[in-house]
C-alpha atoms as a PDB file:
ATOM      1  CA  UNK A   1     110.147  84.751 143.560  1.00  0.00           C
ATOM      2  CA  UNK A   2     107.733  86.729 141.456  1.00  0.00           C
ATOM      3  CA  UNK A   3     110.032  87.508 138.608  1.00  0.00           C
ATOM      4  CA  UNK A   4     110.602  91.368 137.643  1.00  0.00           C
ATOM      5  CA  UNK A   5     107.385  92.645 137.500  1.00  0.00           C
ATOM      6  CA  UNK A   6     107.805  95.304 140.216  1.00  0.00           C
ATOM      7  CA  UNK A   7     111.123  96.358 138.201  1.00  0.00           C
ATOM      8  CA  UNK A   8     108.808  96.554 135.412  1.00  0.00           C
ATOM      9  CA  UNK A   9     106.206  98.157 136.762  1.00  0.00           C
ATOM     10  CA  UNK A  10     108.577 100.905 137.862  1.00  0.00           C
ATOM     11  CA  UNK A  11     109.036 101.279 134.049  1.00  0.00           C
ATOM     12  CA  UNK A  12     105.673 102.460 134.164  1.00  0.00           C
ATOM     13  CA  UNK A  13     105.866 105.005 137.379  1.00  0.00           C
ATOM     14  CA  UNK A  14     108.734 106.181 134.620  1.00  0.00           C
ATOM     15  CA  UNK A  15     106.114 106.453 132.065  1.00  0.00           C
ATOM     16  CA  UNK A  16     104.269 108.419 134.464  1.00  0.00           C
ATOM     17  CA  UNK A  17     107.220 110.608 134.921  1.00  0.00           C
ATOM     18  CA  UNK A  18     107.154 111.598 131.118  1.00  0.00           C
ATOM     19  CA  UNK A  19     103.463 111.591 131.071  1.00  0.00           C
ATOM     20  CA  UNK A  20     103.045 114.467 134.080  1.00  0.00           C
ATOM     21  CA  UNK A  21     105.777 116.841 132.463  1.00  0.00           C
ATOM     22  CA  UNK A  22     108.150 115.424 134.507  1.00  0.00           C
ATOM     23  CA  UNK A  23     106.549 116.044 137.496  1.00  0.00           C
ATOM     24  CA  UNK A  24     107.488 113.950 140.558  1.00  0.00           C
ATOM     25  CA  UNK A  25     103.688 113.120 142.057  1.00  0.00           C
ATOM     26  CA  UNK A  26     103.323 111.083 144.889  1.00  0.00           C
ATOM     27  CA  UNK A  27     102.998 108.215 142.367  1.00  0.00           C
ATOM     28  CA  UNK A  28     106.152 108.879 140.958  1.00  0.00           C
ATOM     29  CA  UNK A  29     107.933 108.921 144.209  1.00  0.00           C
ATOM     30  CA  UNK A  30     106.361 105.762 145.051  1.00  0.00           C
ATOM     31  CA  UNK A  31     107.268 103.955 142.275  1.00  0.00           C
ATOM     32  CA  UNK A  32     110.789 104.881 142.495  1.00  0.00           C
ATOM     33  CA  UNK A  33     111.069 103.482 146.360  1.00  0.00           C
ATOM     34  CA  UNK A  34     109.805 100.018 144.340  1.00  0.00           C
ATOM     35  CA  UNK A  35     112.784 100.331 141.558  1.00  0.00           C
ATOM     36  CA  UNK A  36     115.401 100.892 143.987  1.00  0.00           C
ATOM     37  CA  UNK A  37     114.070  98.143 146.775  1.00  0.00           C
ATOM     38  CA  UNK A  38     113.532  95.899 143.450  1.00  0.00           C
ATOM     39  CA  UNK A  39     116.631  95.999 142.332  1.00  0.00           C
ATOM     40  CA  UNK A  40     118.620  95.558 146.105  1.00  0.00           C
ATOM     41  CA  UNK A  41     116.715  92.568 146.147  1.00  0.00           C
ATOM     42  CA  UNK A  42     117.550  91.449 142.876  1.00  0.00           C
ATOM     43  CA  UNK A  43     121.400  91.653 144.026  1.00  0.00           C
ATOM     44  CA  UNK A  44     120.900  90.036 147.063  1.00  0.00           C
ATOM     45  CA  UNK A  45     119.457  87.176 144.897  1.00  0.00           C
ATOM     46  CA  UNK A  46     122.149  87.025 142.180  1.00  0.00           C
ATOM     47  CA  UNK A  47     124.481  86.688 144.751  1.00  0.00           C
ATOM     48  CA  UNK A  48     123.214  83.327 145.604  1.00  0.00           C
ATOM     49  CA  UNK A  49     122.203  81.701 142.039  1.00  0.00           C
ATOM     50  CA  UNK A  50     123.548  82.613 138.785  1.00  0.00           C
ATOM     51  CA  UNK A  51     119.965  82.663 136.714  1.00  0.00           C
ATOM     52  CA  UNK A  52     116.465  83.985 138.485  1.00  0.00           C
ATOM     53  CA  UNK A  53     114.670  80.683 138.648  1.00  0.00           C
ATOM     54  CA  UNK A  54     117.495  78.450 139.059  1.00  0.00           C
ATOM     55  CA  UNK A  55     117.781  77.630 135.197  1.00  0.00           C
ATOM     56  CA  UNK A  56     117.772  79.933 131.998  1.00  0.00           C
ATOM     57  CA  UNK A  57     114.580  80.810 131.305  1.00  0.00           C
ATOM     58  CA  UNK A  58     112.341  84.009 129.943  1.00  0.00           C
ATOM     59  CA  UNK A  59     112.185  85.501 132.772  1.00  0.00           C
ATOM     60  CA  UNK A  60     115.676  86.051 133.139  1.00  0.00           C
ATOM     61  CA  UNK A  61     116.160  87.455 129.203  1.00  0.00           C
ATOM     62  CA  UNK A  62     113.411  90.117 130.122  1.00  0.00           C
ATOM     63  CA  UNK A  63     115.306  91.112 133.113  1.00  0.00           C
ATOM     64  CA  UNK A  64     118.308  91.103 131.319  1.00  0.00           C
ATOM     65  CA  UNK A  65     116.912  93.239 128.519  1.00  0.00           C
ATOM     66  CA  UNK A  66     115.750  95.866 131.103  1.00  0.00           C
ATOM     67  CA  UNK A  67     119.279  96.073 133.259  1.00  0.00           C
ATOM     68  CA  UNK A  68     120.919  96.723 129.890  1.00  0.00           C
ATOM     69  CA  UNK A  69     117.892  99.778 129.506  1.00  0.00           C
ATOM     70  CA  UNK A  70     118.658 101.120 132.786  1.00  0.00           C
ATOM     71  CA  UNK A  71     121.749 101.975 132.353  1.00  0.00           C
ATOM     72  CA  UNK A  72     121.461 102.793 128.674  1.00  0.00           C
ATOM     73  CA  UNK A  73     118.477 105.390 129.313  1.00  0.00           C
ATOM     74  CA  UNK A  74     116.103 104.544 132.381  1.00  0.00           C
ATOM     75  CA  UNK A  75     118.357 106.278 135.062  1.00  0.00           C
ATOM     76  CA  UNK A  76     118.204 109.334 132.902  1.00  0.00           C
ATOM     77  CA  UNK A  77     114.736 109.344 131.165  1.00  0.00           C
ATOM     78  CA  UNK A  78     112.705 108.514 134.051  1.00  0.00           C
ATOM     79  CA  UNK A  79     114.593 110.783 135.941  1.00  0.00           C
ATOM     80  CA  UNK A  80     115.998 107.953 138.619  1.00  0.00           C
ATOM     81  CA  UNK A  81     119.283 109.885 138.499  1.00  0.00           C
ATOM     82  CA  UNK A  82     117.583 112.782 141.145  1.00  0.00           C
ATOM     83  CA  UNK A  83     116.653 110.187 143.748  1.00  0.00           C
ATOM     84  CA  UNK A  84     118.279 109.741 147.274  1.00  0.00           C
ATOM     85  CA  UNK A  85     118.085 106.506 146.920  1.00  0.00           C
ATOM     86  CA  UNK A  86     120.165 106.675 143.427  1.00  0.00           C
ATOM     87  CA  UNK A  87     123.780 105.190 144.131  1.00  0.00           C
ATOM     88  CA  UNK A  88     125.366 104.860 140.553  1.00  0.00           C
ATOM     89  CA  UNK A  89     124.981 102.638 137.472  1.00  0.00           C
ATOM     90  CA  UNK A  90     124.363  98.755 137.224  1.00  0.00           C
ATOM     91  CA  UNK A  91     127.062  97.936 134.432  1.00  0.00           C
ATOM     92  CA  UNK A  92     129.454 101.281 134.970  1.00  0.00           C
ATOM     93  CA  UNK A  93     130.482 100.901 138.500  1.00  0.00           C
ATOM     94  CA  UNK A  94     130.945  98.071 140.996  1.00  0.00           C
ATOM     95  CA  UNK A  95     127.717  99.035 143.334  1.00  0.00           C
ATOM     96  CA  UNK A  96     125.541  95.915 142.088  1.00  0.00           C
ATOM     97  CA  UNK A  97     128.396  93.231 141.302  1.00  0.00           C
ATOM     98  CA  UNK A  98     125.460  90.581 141.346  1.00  0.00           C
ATOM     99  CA  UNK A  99     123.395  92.308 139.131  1.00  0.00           C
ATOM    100  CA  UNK A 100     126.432  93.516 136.834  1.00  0.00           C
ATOM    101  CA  UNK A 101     127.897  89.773 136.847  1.00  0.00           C
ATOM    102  CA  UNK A 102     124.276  88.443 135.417  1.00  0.00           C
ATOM    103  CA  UNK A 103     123.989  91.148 133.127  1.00  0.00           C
ATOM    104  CA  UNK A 104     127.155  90.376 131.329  1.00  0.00           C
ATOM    105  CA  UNK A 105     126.397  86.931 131.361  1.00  0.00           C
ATOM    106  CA  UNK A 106     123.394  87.231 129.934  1.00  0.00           C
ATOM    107  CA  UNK A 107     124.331  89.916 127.477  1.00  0.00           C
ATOM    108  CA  UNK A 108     127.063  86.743 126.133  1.00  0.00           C
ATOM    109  CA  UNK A 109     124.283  84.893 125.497  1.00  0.00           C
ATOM    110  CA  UNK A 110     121.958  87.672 123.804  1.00  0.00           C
ATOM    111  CA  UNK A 111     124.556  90.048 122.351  1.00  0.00           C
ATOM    112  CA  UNK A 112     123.208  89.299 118.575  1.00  0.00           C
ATOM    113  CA  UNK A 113     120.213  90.598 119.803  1.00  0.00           C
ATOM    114  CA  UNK A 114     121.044  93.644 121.394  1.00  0.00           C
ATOM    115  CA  UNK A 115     120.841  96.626 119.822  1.00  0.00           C
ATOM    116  CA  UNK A 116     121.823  99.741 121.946  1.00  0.00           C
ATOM    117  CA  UNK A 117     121.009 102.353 119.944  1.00  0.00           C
ATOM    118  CA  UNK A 118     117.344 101.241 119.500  1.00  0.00           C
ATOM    119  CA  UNK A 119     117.150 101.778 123.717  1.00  0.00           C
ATOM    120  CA  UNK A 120     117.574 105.428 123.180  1.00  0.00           C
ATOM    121  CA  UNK A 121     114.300 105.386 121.125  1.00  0.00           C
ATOM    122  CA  UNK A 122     112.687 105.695 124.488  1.00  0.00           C
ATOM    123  CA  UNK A 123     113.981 109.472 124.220  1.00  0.00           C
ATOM    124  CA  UNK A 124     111.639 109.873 121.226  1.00  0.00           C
ATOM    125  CA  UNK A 125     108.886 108.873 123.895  1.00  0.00           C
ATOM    126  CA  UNK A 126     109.475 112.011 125.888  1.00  0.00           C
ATOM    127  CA  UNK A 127     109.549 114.240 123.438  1.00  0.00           C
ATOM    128  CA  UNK A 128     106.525 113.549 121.799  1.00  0.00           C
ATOM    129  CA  UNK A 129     104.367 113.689 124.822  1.00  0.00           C
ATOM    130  CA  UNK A 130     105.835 117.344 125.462  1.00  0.00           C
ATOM    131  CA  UNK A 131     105.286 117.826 122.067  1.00  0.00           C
ATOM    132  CA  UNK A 132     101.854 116.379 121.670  1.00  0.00           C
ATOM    133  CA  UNK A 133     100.903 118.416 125.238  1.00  0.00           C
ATOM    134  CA  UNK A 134     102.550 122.161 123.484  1.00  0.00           C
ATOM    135  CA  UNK A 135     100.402 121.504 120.637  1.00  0.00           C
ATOM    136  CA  UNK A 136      96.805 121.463 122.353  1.00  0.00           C
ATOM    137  CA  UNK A 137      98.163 123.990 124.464  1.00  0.00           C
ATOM    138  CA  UNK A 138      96.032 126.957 124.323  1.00  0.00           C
ATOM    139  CA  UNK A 139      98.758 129.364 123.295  1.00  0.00           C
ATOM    140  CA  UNK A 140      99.750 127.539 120.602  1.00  0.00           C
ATOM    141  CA  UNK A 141     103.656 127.796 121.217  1.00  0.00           C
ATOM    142  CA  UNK A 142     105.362 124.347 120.421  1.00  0.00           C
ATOM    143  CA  UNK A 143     108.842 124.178 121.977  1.00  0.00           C
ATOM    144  CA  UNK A 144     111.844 124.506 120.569  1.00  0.00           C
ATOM    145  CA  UNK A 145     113.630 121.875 121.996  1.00  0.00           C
ATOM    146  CA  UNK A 146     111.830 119.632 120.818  1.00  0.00           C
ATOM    147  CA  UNK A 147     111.678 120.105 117.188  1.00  0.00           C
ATOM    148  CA  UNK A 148     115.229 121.342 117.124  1.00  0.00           C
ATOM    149  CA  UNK A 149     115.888 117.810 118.919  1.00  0.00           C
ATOM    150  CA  UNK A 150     118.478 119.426 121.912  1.00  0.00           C
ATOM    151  CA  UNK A 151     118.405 117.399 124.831  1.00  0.00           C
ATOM    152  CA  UNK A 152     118.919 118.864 127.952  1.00  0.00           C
ATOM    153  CA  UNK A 153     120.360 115.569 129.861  1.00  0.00           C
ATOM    154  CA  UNK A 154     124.025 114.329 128.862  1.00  0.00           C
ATOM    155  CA  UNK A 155     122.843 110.811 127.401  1.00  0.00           C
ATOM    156  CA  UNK A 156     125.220 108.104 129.048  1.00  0.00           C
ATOM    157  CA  UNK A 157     128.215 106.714 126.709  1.00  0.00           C
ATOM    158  CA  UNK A 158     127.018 103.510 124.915  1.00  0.00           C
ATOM    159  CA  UNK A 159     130.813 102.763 124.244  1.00  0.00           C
ATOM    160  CA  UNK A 160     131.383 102.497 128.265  1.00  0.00           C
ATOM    161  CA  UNK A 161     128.264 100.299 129.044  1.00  0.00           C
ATOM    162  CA  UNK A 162     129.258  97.738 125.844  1.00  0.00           C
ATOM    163  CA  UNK A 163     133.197  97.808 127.063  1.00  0.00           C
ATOM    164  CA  UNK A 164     131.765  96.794 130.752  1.00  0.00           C
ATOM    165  CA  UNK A 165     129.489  93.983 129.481  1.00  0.00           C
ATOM    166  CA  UNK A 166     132.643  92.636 127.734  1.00  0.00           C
ATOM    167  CA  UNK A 167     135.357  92.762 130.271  1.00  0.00           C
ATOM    168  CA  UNK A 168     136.475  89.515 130.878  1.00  0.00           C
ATOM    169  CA  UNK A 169     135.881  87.805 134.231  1.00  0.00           C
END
């Protein structure tokens, strides 16, 4: 097993995303066949060990980390949301019980560390690429929604993820 890295480097097709305006290139679409494919085998996995590499390790607090992101922003910010491939949140809804079981378990062990509200920095990200891109635009014009901070996408509810990741068993 290779660790994460393809779910990470999905992060970056998401990076991409934000980079292009939001514009799904053939990149784009490729990377989000790897996040999808990534994470079915990731559940397939958890379904037969509790921890990535047989014992805690880092590997399996990075991963953790970035399941908690997904559902706290990725799906939305990266625009994940709009694929066919999209079936519903890891921690929300009972379509990845592997992957949901090790995230609360991990987020037991890490939950003085986790800070939810810092995820939706990420947002920030987006907005100041379209801002940075609307001011060396040649007209000039820097958008509104971005300085008046309105985001178009309904951000998912913090308070639902956290009371997931603490259900009890």
């Amino acid at each position: 097993y290779r660790g994460p890295e393809p779910l990470l480097d999905a992060v970056e097709t998401g990076y991409e995303y934000l980079r292009n305006g939001k514009v799904e290139t053939p990149l784009v679409l490729k990377g989000r066949i790897k996040v999808f494919a990534m994470l079915d085998k990731l559940e397939e996995l958890l379904g037969n060990r509790s921890y990535l590499l047989d014992n805690l390790t880092g590997v399996d607090v990075r991963l953790a980390f970035c399941l908690l992101q997904f559902d706290a922003c990725y799906w939305d910010l990266f625009g994940l949301r709009s694929s066919e491939k999209y079936r519903g949140p890891i921690l929300t809804s009972d379509i990845y019980p592997n992957l949901k079981a090790y995230t609360r378990e991990m987020y037991q062990l890490m939950k003085p560390a986790v800070y939810f509200e810092s995820f939706r920095q990420l947002y920030r990200l987006g907005q100041a690429i379209e801002f940075t891109r609307d001011s060396y635009s040649c007209n000039g014009v820097t958008s509104n929604k971005i300085l008046n901070g309105d985001n178009e996408e309904q951000l998912p509810d913090l308070h639902k993820i956290v009371a997931a990741l603490e259900m009890p068993k």
